[in-house]
C-alpha atoms as a PDB file:
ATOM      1  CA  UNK A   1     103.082  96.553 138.578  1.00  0.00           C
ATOM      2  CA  UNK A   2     101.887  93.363 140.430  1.00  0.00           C
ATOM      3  CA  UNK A   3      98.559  94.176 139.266  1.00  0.00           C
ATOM      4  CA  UNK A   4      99.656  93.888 135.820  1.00  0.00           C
ATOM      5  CA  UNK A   5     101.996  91.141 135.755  1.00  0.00           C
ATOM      6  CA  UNK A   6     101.447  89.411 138.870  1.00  0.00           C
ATOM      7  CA  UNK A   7     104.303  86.982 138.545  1.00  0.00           C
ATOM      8  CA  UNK A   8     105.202  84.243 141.104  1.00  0.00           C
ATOM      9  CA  UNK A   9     104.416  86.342 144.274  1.00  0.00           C
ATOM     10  CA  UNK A  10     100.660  87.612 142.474  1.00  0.00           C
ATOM     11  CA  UNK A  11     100.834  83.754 141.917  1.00  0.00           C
ATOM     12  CA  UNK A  12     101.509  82.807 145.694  1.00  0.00           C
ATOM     13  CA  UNK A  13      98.906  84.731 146.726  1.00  0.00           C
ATOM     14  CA  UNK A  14      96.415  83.952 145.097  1.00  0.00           C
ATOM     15  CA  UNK A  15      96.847  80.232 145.640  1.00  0.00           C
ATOM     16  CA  UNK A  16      97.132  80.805 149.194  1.00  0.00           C
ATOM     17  CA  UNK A  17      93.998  82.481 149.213  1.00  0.00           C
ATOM     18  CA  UNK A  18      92.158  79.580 147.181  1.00  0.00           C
ATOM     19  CA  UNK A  19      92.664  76.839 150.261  1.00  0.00           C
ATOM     20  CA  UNK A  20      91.589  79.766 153.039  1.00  0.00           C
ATOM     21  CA  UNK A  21      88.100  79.122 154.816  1.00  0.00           C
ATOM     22  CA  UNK A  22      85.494  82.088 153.551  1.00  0.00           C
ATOM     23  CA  UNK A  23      86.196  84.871 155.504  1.00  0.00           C
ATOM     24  CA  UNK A  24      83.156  86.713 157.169  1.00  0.00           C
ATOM     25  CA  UNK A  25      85.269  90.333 156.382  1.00  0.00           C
ATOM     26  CA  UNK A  26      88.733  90.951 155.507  1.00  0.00           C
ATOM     27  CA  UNK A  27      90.534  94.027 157.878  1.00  0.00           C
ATOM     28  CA  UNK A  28      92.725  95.091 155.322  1.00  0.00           C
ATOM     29  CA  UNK A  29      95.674  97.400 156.383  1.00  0.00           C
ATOM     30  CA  UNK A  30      97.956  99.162 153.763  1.00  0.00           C
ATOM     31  CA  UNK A  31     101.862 100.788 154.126  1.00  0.00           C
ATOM     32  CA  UNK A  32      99.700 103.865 152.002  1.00  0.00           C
ATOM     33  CA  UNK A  33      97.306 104.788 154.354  1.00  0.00           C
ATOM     34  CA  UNK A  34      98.644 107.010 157.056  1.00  0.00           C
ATOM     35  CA  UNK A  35      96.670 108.899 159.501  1.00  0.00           C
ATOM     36  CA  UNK A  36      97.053 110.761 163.378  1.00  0.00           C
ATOM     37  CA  UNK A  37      94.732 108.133 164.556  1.00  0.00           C
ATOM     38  CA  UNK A  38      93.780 104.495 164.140  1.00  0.00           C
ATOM     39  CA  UNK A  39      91.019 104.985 161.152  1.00  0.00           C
ATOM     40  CA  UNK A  40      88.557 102.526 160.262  1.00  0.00           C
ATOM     41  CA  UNK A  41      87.084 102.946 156.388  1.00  0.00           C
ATOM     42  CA  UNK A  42      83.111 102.708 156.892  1.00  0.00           C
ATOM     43  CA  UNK A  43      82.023 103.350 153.328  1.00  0.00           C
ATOM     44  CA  UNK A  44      79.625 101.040 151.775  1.00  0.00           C
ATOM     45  CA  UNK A  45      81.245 100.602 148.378  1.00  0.00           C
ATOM     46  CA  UNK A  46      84.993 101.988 148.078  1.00  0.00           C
ATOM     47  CA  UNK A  47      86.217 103.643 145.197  1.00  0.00           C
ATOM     48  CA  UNK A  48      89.540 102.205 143.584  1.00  0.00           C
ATOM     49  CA  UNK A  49      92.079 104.521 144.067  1.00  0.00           C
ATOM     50  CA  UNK A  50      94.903 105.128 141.569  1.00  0.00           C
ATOM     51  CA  UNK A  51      97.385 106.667 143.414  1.00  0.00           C
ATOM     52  CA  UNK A  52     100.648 106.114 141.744  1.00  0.00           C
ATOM     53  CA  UNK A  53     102.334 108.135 138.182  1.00  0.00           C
ATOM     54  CA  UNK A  54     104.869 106.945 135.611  1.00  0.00           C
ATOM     55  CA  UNK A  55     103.115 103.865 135.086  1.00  0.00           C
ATOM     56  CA  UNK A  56     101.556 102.110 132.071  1.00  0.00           C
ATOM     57  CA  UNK A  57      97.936 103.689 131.286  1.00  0.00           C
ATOM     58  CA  UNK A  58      96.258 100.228 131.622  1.00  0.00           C
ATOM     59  CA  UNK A  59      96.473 100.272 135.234  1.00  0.00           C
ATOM     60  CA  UNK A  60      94.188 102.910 135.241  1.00  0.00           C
ATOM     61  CA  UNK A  61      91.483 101.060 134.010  1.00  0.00           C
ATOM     62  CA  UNK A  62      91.946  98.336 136.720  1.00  0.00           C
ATOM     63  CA  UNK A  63      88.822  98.281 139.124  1.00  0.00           C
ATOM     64  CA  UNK A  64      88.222  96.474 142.539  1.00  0.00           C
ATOM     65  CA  UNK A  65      84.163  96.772 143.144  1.00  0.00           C
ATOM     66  CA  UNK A  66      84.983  95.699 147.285  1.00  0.00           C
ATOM     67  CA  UNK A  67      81.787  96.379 149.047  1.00  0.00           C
ATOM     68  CA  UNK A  68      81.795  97.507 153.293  1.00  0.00           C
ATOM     69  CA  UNK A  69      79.880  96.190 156.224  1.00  0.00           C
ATOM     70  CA  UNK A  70      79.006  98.311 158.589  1.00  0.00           C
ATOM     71  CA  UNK A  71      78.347  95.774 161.830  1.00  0.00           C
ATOM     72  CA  UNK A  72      82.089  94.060 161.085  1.00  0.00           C
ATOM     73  CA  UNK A  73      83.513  97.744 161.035  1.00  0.00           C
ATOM     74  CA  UNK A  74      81.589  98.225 163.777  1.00  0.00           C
ATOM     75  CA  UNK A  75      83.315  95.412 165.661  1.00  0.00           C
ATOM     76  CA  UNK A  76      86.919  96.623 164.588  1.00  0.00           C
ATOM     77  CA  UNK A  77      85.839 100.055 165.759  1.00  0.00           C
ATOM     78  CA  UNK A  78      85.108  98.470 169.101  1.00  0.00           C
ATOM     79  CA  UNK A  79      88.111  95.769 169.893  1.00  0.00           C
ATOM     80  CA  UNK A  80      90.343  99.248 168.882  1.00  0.00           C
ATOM     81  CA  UNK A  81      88.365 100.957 171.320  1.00  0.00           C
ATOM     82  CA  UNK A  82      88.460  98.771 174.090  1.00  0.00           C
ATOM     83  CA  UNK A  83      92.276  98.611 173.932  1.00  0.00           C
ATOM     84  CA  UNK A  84      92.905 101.886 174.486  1.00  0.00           C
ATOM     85  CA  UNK A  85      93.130 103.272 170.963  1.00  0.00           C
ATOM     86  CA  UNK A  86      91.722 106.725 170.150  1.00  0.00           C
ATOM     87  CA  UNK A  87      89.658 105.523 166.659  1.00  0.00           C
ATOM     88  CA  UNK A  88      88.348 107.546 163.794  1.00  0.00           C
ATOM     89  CA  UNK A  89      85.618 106.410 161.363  1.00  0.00           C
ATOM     90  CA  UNK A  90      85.999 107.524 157.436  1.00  0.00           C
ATOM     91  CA  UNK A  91      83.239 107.152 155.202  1.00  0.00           C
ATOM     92  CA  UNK A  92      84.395 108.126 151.941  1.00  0.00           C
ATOM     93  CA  UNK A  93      87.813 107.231 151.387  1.00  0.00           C
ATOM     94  CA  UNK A  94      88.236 104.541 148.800  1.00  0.00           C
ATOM     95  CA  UNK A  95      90.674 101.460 148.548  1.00  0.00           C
ATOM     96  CA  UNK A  96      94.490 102.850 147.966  1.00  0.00           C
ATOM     97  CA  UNK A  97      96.552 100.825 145.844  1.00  0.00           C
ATOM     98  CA  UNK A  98      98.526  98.692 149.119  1.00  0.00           C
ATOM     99  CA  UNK A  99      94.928  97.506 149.299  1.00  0.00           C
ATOM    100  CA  UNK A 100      93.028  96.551 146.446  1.00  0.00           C
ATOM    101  CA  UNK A 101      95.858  95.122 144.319  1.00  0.00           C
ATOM    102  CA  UNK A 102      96.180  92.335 147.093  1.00  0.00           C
ATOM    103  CA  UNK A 103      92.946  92.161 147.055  1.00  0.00           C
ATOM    104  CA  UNK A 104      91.828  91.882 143.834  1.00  0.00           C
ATOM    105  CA  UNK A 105      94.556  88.787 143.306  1.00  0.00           C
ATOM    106  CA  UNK A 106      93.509  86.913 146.236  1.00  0.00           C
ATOM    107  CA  UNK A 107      89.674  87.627 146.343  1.00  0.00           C
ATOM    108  CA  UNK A 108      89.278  88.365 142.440  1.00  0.00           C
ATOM    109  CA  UNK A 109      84.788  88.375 142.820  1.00  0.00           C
ATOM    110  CA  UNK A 110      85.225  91.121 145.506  1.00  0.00           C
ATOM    111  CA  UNK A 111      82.491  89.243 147.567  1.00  0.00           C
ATOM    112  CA  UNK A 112      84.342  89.766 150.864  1.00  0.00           C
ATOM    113  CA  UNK A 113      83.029  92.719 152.830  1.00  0.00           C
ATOM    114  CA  UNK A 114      86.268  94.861 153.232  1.00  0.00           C
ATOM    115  CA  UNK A 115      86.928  97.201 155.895  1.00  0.00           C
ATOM    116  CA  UNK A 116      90.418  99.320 155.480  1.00  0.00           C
ATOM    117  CA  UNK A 117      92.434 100.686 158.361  1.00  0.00           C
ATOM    118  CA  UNK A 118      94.925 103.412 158.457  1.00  0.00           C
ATOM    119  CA  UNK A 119      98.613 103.065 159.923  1.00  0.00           C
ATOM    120  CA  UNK A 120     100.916 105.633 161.947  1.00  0.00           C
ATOM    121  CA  UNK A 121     103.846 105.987 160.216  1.00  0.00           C
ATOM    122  CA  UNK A 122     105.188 108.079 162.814  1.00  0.00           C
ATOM    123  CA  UNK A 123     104.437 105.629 165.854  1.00  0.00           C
ATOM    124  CA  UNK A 124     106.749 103.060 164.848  1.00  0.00           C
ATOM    125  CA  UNK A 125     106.890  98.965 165.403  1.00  0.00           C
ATOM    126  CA  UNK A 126     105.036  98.821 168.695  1.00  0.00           C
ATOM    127  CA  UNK A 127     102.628 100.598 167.819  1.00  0.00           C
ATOM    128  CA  UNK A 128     101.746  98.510 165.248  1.00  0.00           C
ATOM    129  CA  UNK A 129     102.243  95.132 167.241  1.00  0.00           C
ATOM    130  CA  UNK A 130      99.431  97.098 169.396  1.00  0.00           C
ATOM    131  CA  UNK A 131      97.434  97.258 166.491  1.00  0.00           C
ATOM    132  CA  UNK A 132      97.517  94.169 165.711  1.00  0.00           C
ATOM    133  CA  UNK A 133      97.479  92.512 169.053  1.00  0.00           C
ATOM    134  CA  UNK A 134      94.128  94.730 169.491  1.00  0.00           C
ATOM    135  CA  UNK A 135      92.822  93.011 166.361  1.00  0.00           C
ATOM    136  CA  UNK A 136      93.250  89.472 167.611  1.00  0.00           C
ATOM    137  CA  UNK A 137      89.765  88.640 169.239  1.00  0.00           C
ATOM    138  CA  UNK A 138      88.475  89.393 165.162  1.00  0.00           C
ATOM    139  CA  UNK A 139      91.140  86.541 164.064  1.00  0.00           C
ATOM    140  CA  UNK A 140      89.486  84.593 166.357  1.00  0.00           C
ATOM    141  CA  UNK A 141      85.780  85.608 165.019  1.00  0.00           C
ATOM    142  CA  UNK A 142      86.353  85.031 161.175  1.00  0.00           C
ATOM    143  CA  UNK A 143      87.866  87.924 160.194  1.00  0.00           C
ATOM    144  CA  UNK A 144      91.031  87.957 157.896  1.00  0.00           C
ATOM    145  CA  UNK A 145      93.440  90.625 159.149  1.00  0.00           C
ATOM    146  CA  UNK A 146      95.501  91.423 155.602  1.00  0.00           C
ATOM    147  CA  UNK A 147      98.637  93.307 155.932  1.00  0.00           C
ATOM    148  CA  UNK A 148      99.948  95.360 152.776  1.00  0.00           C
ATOM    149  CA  UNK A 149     103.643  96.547 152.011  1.00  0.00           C
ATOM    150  CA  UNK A 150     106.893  95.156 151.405  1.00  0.00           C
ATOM    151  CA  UNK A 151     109.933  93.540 153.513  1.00  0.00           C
ATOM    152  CA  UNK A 152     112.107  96.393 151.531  1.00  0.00           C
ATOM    153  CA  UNK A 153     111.395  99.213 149.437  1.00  0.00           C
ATOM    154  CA  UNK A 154     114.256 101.167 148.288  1.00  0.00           C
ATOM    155  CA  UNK A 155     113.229 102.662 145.575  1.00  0.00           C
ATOM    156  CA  UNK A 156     116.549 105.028 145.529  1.00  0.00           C
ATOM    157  CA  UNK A 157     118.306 101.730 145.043  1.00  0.00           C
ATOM    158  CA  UNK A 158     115.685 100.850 142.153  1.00  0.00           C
ATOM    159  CA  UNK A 159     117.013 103.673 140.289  1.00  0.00           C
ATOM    160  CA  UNK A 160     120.769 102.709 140.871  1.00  0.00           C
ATOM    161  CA  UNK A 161     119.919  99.471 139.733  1.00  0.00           C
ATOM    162  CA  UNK A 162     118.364 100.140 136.338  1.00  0.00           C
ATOM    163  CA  UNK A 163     121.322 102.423 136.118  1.00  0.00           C
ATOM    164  CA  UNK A 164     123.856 100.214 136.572  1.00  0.00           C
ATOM    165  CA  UNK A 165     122.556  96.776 134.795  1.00  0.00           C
ATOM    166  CA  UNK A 166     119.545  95.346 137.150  1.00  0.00           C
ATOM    167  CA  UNK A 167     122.091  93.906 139.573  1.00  0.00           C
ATOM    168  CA  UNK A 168     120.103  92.906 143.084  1.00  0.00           C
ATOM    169  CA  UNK A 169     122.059  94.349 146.504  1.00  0.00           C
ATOM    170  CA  UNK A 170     122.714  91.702 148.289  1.00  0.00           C
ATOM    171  CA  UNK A 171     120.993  93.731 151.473  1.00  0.00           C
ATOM    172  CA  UNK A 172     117.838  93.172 149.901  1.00  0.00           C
ATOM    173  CA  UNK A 173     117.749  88.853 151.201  1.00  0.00           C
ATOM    174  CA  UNK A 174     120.041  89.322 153.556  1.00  0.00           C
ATOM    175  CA  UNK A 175     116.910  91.746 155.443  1.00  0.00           C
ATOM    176  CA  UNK A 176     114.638  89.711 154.222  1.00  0.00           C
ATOM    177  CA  UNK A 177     116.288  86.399 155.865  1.00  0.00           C
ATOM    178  CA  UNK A 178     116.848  88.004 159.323  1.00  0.00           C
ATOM    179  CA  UNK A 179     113.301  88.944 159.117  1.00  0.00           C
ATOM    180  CA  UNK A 180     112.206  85.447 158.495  1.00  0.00           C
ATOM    181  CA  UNK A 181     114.821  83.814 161.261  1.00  0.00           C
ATOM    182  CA  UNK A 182     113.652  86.174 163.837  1.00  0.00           C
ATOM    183  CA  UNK A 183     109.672  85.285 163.370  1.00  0.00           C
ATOM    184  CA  UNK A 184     109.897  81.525 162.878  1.00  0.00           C
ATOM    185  CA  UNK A 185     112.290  82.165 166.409  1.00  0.00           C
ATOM    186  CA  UNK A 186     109.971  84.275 168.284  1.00  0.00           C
ATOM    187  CA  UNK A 187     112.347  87.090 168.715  1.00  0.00           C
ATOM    188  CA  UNK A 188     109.595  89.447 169.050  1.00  0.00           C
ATOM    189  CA  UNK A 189     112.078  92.159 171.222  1.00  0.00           C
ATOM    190  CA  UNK A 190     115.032  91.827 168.066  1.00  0.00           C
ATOM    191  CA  UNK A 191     111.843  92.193 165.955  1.00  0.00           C
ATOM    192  CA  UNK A 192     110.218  95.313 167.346  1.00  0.00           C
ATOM    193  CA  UNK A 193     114.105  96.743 167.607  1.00  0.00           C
ATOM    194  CA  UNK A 194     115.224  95.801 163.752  1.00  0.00           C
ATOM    195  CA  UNK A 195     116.321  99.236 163.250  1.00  0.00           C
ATOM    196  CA  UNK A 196     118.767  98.754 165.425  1.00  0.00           C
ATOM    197  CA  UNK A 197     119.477  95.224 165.358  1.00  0.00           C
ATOM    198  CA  UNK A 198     118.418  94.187 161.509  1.00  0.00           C
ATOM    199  CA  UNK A 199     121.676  94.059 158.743  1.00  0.00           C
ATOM    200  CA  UNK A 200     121.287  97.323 156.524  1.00  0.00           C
ATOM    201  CA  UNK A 201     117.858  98.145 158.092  1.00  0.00           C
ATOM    202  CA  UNK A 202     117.973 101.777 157.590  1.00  0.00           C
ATOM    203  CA  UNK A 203     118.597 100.711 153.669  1.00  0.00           C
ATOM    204  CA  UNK A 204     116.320  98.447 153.202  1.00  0.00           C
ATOM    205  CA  UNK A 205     113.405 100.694 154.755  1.00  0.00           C
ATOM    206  CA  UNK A 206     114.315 104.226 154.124  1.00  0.00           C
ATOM    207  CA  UNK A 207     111.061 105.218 156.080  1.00  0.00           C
ATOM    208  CA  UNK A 208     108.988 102.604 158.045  1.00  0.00           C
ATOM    209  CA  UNK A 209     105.704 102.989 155.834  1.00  0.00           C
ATOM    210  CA  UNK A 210     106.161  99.677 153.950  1.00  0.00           C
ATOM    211  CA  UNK A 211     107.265  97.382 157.131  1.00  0.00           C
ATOM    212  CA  UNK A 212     104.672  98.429 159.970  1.00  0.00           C
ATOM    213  CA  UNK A 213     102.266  96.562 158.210  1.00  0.00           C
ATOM    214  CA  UNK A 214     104.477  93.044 159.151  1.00  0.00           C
ATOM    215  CA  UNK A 215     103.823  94.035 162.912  1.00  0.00           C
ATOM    216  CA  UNK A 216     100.237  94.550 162.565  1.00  0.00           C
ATOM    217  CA  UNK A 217     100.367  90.821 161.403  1.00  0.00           C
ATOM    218  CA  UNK A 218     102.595  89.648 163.967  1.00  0.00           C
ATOM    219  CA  UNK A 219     100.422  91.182 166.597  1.00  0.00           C
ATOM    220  CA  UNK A 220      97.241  89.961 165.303  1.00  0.00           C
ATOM    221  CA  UNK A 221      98.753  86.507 164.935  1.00  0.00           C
ATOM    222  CA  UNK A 222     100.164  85.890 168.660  1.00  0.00           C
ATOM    223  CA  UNK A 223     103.275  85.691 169.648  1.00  0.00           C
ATOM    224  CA  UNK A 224     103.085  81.997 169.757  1.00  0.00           C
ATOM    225  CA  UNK A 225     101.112  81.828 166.153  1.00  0.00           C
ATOM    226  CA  UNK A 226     102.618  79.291 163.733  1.00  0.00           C
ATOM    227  CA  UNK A 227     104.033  81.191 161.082  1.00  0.00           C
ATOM    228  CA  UNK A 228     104.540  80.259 157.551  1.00  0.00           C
ATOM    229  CA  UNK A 229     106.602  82.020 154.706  1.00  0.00           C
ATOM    230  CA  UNK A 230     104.547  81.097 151.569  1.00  0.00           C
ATOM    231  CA  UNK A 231     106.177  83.106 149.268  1.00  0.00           C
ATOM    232  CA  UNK A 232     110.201  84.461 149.034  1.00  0.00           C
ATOM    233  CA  UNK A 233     110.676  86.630 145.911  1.00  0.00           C
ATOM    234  CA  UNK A 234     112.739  90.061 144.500  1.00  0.00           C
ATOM    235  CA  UNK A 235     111.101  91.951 141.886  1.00  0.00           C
ATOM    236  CA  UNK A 236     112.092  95.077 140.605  1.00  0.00           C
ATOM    237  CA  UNK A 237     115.764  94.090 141.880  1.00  0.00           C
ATOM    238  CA  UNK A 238     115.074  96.154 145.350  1.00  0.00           C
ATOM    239  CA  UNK A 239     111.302  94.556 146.342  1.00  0.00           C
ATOM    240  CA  UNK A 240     111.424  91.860 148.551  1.00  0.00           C
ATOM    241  CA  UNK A 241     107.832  90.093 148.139  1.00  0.00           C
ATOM    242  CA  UNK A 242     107.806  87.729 150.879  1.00  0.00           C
ATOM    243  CA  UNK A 243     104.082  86.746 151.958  1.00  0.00           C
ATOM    244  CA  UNK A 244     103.987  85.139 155.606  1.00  0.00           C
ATOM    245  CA  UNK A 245     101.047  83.895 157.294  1.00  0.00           C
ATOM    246  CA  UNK A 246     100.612  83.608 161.143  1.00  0.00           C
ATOM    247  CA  UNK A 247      98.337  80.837 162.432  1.00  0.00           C
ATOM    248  CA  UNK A 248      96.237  80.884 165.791  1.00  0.00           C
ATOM    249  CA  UNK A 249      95.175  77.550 166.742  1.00  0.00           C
ATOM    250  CA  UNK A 250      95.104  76.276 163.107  1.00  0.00           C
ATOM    251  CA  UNK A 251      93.322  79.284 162.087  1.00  0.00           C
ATOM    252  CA  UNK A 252      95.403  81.976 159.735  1.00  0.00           C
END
């Protein structure tokens, strides 16, 4: 519903993304793209996927015209590669809704050459940190690495809210706070382990779709990166819509 009524984390993001240098291509990786293998989206204009139901009919019309470029996929394909990751190529898959509604609110002219990547749901945190870490050198390059999802996203506890009043669990910051204290502390090993070590983890992240994306970033950004939390919101009682950004050497 961002998309519709972006509200102050739609807000957040956008004005975060008005004081970022250009970027030469924006590696955008979404909690709703899952594949066996590290996939990188080579299509030359992408389709806007609507991939949700039970929503208002006016998000149907919404349209993100996000063009490709084939030598900056190229280069994701091959920093992947090099570190060790078995990579696919997809040339007709579209933008899924984790990607272009970010998108569109940051980069509203679609004149950044996008190139989407597809997660592992089933390989967990380090994987991801892998990811990302193998991503790094593009940081470096001018590339934006953009990670889609959400710090929690219980939608079981959406319903029981509605259903009871619109009363927030007090899980939902409590997560969302350890999260924050652990980055801006470099806890990367309490980070990579919040299952185990995170209060009400399991609740706050049902299945691990919606969080992997956060260690994409984190790997991207460096251990070391200076990290910023430019946004801390709830919508939808249950949706934590923090927005962090991790800085190498000045650069996010």
């Amino acid at each position: 519903m961002v998309a519709l009524d972006p509200g102050a984390a739609g807000a957040a993001l956008a004005e975060y993304a008005s004081v970022l240098p250009r970027p030469r291509a924006i590696v955008i990786v979404s909690a709703h793209w899952h594949t066996e293998h590290p996939t990188v989206g080579l299509a030359s204009q992408f389709e806007t996927i609507h991939d949700f139901s039970g929503v208002p009919e006016a998000l149907y019309s919404l349209r993100y015209p996000a063009s490709g470029c084939p030598e900056a996929a190229n280069e994701v394909v091959r920093c992947l590669t090099e570190a060790g990751f078995p990579v696919a190529t997809d040339r007709q898959r579209g933008l899924d809704h984790g990607a272009w509604i970010p998108l569109r609110l940051m980069f509203p002219d679609a004149d950044v050459p996008v190139i989407p990547l597809s997660m592992q749901g089933h390989l967990g945190s380090q994987h991801h940190f892998d990811l990302g870490r193998a991503l790094a050198p593009l940081a470096d390059k001018g590339f934006l690495i953009l990670a889609s999802g959400n710090l929690t996203h219980n939608l079981r506890d959406f319903q029981a809210a509605v259903a009871s009043g619109g009363q927030v669990p007090g899980y939902v910051r409590e997560f969302a706070d350890w999260i924050w204290q652990r980055i801006q502390a470099h806890d990367l090993p309490a980070l990579l382990d919040y299952r185990a070590r995170a209060p009400a983890a399991v609740r706050a992240h049902l299945t691990e779709d919606h969080l992997l994306p956060l260690f994409v970033a984190l790997g991207a950004g460096g251990e070391q990166a200076l990290a910023e939390r430019f946004h801390a919101g709830i919508d939808s009682y249950v949706l934590a819509m923090d927005a962090f950004a991790f800085h190498r050497g000045g650069q996010a």
